[in-house]
C-alpha atoms as a PDB file:
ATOM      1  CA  UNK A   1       0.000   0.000   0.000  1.00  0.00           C
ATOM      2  CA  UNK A   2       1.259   3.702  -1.065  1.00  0.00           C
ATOM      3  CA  UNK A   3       0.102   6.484   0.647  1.00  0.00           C
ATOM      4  CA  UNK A   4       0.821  10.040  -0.791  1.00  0.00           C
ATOM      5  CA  UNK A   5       3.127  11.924   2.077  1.00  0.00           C
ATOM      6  CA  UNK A   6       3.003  16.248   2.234  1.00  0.00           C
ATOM      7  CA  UNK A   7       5.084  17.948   4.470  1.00  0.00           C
ATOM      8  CA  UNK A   8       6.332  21.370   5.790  1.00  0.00           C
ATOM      9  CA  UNK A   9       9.541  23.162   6.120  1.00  0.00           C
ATOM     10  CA  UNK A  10       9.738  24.306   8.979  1.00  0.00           C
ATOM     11  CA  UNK A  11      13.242  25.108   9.253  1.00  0.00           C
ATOM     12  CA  UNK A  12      15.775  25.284   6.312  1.00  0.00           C
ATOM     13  CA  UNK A  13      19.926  26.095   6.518  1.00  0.00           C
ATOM     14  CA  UNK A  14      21.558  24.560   4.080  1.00  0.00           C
ATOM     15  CA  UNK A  15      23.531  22.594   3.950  1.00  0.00           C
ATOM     16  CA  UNK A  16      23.144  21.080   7.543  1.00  0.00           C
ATOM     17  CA  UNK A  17      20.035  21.689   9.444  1.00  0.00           C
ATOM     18  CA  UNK A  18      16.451  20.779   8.199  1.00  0.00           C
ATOM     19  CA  UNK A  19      13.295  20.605   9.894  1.00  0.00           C
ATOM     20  CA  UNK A  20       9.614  19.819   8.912  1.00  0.00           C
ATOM     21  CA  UNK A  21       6.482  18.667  10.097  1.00  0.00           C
ATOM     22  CA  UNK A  22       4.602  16.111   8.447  1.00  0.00           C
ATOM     23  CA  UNK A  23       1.082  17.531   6.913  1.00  0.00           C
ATOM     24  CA  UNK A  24      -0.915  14.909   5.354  1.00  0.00           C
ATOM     25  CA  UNK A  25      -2.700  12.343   7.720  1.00  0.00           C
ATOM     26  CA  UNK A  26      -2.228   8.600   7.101  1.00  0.00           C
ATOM     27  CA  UNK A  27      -2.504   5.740   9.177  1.00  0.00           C
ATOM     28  CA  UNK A  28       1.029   5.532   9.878  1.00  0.00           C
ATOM     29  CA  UNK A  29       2.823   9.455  10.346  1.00  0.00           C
ATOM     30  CA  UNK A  30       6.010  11.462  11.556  1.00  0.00           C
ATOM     31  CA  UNK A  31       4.689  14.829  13.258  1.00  0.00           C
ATOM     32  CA  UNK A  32       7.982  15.801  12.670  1.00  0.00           C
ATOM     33  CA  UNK A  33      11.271  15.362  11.644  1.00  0.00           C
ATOM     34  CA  UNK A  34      14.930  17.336  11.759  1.00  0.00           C
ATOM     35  CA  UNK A  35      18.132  15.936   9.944  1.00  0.00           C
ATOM     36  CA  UNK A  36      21.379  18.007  11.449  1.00  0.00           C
ATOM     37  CA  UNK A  37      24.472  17.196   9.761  1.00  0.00           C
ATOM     38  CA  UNK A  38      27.763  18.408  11.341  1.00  0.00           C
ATOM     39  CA  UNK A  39      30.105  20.699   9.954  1.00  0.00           C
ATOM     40  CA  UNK A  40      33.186  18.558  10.306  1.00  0.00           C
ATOM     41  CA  UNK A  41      30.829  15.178   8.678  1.00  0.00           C
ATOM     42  CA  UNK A  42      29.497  17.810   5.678  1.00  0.00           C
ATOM     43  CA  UNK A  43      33.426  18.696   4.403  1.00  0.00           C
ATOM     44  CA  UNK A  44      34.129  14.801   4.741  1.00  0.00           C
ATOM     45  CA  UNK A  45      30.987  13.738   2.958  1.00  0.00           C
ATOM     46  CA  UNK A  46      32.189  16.582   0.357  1.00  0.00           C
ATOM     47  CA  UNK A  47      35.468  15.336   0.283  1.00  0.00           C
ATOM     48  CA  UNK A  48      34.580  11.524  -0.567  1.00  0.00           C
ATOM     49  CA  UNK A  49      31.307  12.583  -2.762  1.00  0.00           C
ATOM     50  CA  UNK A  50      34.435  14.709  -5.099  1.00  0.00           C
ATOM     51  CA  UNK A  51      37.074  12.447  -5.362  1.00  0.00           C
ATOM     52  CA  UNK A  52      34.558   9.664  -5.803  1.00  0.00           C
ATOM     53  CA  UNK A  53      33.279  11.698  -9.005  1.00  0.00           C
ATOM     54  CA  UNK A  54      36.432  11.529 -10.149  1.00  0.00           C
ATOM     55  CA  UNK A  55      37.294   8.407 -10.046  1.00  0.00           C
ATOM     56  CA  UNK A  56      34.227   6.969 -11.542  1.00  0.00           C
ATOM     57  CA  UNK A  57      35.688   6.693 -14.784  1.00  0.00           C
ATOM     58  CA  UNK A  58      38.750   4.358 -14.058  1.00  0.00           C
ATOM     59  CA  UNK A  59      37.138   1.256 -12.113  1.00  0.00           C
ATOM     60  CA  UNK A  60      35.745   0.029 -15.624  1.00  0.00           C
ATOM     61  CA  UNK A  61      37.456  -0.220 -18.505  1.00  0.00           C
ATOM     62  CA  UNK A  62      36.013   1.203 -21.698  1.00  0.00           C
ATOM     63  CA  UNK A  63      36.021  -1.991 -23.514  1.00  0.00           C
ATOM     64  CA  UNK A  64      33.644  -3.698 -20.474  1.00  0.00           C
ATOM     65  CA  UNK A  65      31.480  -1.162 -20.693  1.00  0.00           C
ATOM     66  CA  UNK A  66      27.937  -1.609 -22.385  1.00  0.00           C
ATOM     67  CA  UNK A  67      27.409   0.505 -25.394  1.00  0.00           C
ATOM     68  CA  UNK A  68      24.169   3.312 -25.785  1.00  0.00           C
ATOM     69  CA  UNK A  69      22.538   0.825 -27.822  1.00  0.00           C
ATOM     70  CA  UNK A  70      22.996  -1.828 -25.724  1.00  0.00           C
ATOM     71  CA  UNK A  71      21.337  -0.084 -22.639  1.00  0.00           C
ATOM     72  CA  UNK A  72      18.613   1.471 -24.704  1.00  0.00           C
ATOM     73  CA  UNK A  73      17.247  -2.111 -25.833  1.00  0.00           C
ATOM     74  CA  UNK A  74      17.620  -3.331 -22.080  1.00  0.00           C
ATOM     75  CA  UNK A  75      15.915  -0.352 -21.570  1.00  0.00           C
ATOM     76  CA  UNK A  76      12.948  -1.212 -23.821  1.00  0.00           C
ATOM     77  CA  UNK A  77      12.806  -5.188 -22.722  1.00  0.00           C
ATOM     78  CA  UNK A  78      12.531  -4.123 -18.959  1.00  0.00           C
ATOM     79  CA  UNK A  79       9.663  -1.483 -19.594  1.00  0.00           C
ATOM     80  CA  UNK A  80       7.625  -3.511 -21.848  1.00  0.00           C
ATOM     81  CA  UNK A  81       8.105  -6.702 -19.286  1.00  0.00           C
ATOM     82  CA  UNK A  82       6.724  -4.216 -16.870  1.00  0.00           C
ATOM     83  CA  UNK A  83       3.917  -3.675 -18.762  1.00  0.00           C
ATOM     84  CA  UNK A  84       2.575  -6.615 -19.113  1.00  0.00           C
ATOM     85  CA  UNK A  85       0.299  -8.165 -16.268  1.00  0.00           C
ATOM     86  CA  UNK A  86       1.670 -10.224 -13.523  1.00  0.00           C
ATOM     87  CA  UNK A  87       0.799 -13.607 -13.300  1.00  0.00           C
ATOM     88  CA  UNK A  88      -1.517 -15.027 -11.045  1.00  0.00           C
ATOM     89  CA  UNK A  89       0.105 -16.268  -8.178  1.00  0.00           C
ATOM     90  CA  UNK A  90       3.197 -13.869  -8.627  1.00  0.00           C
ATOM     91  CA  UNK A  91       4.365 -11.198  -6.493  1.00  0.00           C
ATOM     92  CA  UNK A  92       4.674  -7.807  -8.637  1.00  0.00           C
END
């Protein structure tokens, strides 16, 4: 079961302090919420997050690498397998 959430900023400094208050009413719901992130755990985060961009590149070489067309037409098999109905007994 999905059930649509809405909620409320309440409180906003990037990048390390958020706050908000949950507005819609489901069965299940946070009243609120806050995320605080630490200066000195934002720069490492940072710090990882850029040299990981960097790197990205060199774990795989180019010749393992699928090609455009090879992803698109994955791409096509897996949307038009989810389009089709699930079978009885099946867990979608």
């Amino acid at each position: 079961m999905k059930a649509k959430r809405e909620f409320k900023l309440t409180e906003f400094e990037p990048p390390t302090r958020i706050r908000w208050t949950e507005v819609s009413k489901n069965l299940v719901s946070a009243p609120e919420g806050t995320y605080d992130l630490a200066p000195e755990v934002r720069k490492e985060i940072e710090r990882l997050r850029d040299r990981n961009v960097a790197d990205t590149r060199s774990h795989v070489p180019d010749q393992h690498r699928a090609s455009m067309a090879s992803l698109r037409q994955r791409n096509m098999l897996l949307l038009a397998e989810n389009q089709r109905p699930a079978r009885p007994g099946r867990r979608a």
